[in-house]
N, C-alpha and C. Protein backbone atom coordinates (compact mmCIF):
# COMPACT_ATOMS: atom_id res chain seq x y z
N UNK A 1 30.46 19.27 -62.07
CA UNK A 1 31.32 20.42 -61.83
C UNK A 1 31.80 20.95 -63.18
N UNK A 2 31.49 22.35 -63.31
CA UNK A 2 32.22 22.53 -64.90
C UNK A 2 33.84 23.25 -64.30
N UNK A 3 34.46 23.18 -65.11
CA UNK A 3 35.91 23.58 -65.01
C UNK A 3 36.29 24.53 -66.17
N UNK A 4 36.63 25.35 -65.94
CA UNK A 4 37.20 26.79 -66.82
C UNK A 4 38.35 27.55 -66.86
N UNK A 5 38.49 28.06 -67.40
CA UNK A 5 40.29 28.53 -67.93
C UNK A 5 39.57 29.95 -67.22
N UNK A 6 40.64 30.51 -66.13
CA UNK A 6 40.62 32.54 -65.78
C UNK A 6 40.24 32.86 -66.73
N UNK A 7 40.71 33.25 -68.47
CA UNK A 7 40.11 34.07 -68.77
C UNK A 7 38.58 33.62 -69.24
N UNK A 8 38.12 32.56 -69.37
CA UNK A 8 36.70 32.09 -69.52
C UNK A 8 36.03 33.00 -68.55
N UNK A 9 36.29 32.73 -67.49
CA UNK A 9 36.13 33.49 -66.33
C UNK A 9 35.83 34.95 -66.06
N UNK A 10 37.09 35.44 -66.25
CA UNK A 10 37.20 36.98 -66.43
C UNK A 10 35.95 37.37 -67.60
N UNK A 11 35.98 36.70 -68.88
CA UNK A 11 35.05 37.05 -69.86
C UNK A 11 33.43 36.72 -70.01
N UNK A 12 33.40 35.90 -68.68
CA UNK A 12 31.81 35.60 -68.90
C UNK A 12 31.65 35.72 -67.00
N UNK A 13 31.91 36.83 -66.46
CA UNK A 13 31.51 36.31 -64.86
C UNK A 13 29.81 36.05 -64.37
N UNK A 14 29.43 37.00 -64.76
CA UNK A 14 27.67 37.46 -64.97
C UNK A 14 27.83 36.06 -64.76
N UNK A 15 27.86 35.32 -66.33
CA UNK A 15 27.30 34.12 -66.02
C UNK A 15 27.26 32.82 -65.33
N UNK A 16 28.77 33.27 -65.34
CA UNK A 16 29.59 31.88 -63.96
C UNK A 16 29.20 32.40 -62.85
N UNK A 17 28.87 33.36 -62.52
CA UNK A 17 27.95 33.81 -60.89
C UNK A 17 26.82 33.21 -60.84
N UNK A 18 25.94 33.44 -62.05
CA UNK A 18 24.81 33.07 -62.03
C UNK A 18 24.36 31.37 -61.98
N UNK A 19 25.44 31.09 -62.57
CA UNK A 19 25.26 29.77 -62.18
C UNK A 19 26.04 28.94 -60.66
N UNK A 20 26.43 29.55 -60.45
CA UNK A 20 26.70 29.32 -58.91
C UNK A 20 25.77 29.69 -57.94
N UNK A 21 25.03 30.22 -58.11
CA UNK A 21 23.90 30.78 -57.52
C UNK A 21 22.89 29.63 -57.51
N UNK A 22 23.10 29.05 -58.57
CA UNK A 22 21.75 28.40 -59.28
C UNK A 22 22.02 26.84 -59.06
N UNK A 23 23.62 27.01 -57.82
CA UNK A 23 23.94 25.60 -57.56
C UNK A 23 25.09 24.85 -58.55
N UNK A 24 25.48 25.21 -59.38
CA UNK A 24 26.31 24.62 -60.02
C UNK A 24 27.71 24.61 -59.48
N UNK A 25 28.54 23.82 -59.24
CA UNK A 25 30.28 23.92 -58.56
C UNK A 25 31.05 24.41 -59.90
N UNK A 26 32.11 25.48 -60.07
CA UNK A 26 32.81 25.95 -60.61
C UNK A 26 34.04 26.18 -60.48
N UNK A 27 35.12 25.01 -60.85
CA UNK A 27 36.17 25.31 -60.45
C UNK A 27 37.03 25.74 -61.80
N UNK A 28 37.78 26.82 -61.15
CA UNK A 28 38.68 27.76 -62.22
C UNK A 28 40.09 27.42 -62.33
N UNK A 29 41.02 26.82 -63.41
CA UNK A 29 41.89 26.53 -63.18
C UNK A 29 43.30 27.49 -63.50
N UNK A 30 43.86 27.24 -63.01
CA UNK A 30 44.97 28.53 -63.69
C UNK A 30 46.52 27.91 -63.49
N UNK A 31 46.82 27.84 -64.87
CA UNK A 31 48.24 26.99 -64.88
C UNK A 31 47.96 26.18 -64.56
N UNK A 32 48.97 24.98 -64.79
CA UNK A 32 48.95 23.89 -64.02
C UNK A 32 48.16 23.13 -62.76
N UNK A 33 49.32 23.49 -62.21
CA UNK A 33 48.91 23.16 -60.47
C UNK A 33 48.22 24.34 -59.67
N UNK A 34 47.40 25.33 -60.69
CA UNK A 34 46.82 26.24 -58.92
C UNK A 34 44.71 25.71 -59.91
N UNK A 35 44.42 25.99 -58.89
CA UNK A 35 42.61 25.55 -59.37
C UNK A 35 42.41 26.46 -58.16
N UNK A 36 40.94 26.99 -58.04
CA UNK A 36 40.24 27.77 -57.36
C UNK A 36 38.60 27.75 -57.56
N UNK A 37 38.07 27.34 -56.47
CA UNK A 37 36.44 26.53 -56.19
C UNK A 37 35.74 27.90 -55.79
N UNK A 38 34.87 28.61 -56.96
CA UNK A 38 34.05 29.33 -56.29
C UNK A 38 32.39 28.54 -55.94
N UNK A 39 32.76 29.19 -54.41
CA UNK A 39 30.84 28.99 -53.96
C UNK A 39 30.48 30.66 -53.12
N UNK A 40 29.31 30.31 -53.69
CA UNK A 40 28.44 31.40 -52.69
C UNK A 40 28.41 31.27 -51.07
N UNK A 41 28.46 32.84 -50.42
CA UNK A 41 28.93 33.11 -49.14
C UNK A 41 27.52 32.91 -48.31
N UNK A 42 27.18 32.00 -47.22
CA UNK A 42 26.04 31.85 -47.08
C UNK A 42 26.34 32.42 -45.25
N UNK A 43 24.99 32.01 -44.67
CA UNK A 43 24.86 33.31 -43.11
C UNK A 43 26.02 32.29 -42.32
N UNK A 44 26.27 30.92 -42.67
CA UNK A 44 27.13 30.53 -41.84
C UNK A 44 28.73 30.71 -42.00
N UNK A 45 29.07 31.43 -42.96
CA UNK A 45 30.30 32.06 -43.05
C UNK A 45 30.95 33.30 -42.25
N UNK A 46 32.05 33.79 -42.48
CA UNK A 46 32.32 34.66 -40.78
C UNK A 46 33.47 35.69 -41.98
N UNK A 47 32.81 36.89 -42.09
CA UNK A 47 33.86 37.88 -42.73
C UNK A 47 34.70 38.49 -41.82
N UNK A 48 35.31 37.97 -40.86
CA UNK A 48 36.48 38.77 -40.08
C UNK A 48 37.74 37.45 -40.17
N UNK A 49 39.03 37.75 -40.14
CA UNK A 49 40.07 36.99 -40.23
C UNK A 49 40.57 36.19 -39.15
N UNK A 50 41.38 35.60 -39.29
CA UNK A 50 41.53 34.76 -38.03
C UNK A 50 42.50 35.20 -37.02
N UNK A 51 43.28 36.38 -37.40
CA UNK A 51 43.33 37.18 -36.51
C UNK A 51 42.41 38.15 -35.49
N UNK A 52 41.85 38.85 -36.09
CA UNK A 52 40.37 39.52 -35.66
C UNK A 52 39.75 38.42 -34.37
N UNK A 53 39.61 37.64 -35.13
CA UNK A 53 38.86 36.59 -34.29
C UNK A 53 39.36 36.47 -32.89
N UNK A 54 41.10 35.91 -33.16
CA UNK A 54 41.85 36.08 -32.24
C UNK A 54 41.47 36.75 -31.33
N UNK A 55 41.89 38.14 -31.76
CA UNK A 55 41.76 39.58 -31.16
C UNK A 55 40.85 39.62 -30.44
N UNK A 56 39.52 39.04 -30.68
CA UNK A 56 38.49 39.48 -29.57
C UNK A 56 38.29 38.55 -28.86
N UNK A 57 38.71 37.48 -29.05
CA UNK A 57 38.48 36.32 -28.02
C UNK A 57 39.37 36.52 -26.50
N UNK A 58 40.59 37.35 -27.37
CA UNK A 58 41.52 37.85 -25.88
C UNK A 58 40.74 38.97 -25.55
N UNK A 59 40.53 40.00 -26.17
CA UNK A 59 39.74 40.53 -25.28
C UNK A 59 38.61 40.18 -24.39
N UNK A 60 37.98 39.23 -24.75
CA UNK A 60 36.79 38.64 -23.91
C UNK A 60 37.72 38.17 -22.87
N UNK A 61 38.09 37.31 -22.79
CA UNK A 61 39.06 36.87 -22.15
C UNK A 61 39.52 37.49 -20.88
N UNK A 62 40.27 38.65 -21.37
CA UNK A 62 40.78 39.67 -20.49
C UNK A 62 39.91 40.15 -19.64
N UNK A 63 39.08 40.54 -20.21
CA UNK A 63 37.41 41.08 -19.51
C UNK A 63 37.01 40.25 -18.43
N UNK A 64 36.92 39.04 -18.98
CA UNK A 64 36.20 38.04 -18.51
C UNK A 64 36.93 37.64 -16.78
N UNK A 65 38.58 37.92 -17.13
CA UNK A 65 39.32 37.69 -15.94
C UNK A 65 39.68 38.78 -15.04
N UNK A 66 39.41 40.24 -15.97
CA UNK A 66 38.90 41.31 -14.72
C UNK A 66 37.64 41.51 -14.12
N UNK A 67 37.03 40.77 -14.04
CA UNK A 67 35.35 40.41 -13.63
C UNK A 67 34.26 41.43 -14.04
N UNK A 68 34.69 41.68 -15.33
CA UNK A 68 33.92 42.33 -16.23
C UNK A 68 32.81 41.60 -16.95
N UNK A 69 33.03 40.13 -17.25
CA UNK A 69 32.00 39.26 -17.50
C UNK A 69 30.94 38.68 -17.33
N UNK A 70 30.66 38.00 -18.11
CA UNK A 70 29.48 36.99 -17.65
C UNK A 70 29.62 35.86 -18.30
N UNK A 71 29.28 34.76 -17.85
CA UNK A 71 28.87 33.79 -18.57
C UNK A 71 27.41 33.20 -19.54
N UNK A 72 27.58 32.54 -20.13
CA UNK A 72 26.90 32.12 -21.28
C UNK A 72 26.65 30.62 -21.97
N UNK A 73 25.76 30.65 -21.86
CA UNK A 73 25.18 29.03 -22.45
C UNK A 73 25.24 29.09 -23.92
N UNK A 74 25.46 27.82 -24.01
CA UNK A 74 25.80 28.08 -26.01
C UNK A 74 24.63 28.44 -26.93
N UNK A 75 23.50 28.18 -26.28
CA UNK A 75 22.03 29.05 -26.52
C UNK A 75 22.16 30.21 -26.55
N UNK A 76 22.19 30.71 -25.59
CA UNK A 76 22.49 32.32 -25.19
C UNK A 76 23.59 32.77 -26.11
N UNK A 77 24.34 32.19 -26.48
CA UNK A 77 25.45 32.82 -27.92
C UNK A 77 24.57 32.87 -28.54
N UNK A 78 23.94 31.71 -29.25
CA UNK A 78 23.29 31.72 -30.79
C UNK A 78 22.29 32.50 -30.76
N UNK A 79 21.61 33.14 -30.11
CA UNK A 79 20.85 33.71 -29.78
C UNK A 79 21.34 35.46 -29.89
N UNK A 80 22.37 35.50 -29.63
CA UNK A 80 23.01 37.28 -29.24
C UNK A 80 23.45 37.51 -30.79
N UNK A 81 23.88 35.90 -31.65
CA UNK A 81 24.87 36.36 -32.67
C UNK A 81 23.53 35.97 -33.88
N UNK A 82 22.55 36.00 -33.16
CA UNK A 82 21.71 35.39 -33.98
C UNK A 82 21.70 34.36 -35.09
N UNK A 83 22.20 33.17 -34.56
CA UNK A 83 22.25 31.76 -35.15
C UNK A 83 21.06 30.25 -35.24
């Protein structure tokens, strides 16, 4: 794991990307007590918040209990969300 000071960081990103890419762990430290682990975002990561998430699960939900639904096999998810 290499370890680096923000502005190392700030001043060389190109290359601290590139080597994260290339597999290397990079953790950035800043002050004291805060550190920060960059890795690359891969297909099993989820860009909506955990609110969002929330949010549509009640809506399914809701749907689901005005007999707007259907049911689903956990196949049939991975399959719709393409997993």
């Amino acid at each position: 794991m290499l370890v680096i000071s923000t502005r190392e960081f700030r001043d060389n990103q190109k290359s601290y990307l590139d080597k994260v890419d290339a597999g290397t762990e990079i953790l950035i430290q800043r002050r004291k007590n805060k550190s920060y682990k960059i890795i690359p975002v891969t297909e099993d990561d989820t860009l909506m918040s955990k609110e969002e998430y929330h949010a549509m699960l009640e809506r399914g939900f809701q749907s689901y209990k005005e007999g707007k639904g259907k049911e689903y096999t956990l196949e049939e998810i991975d399959e719709l969300f393409g997993l």
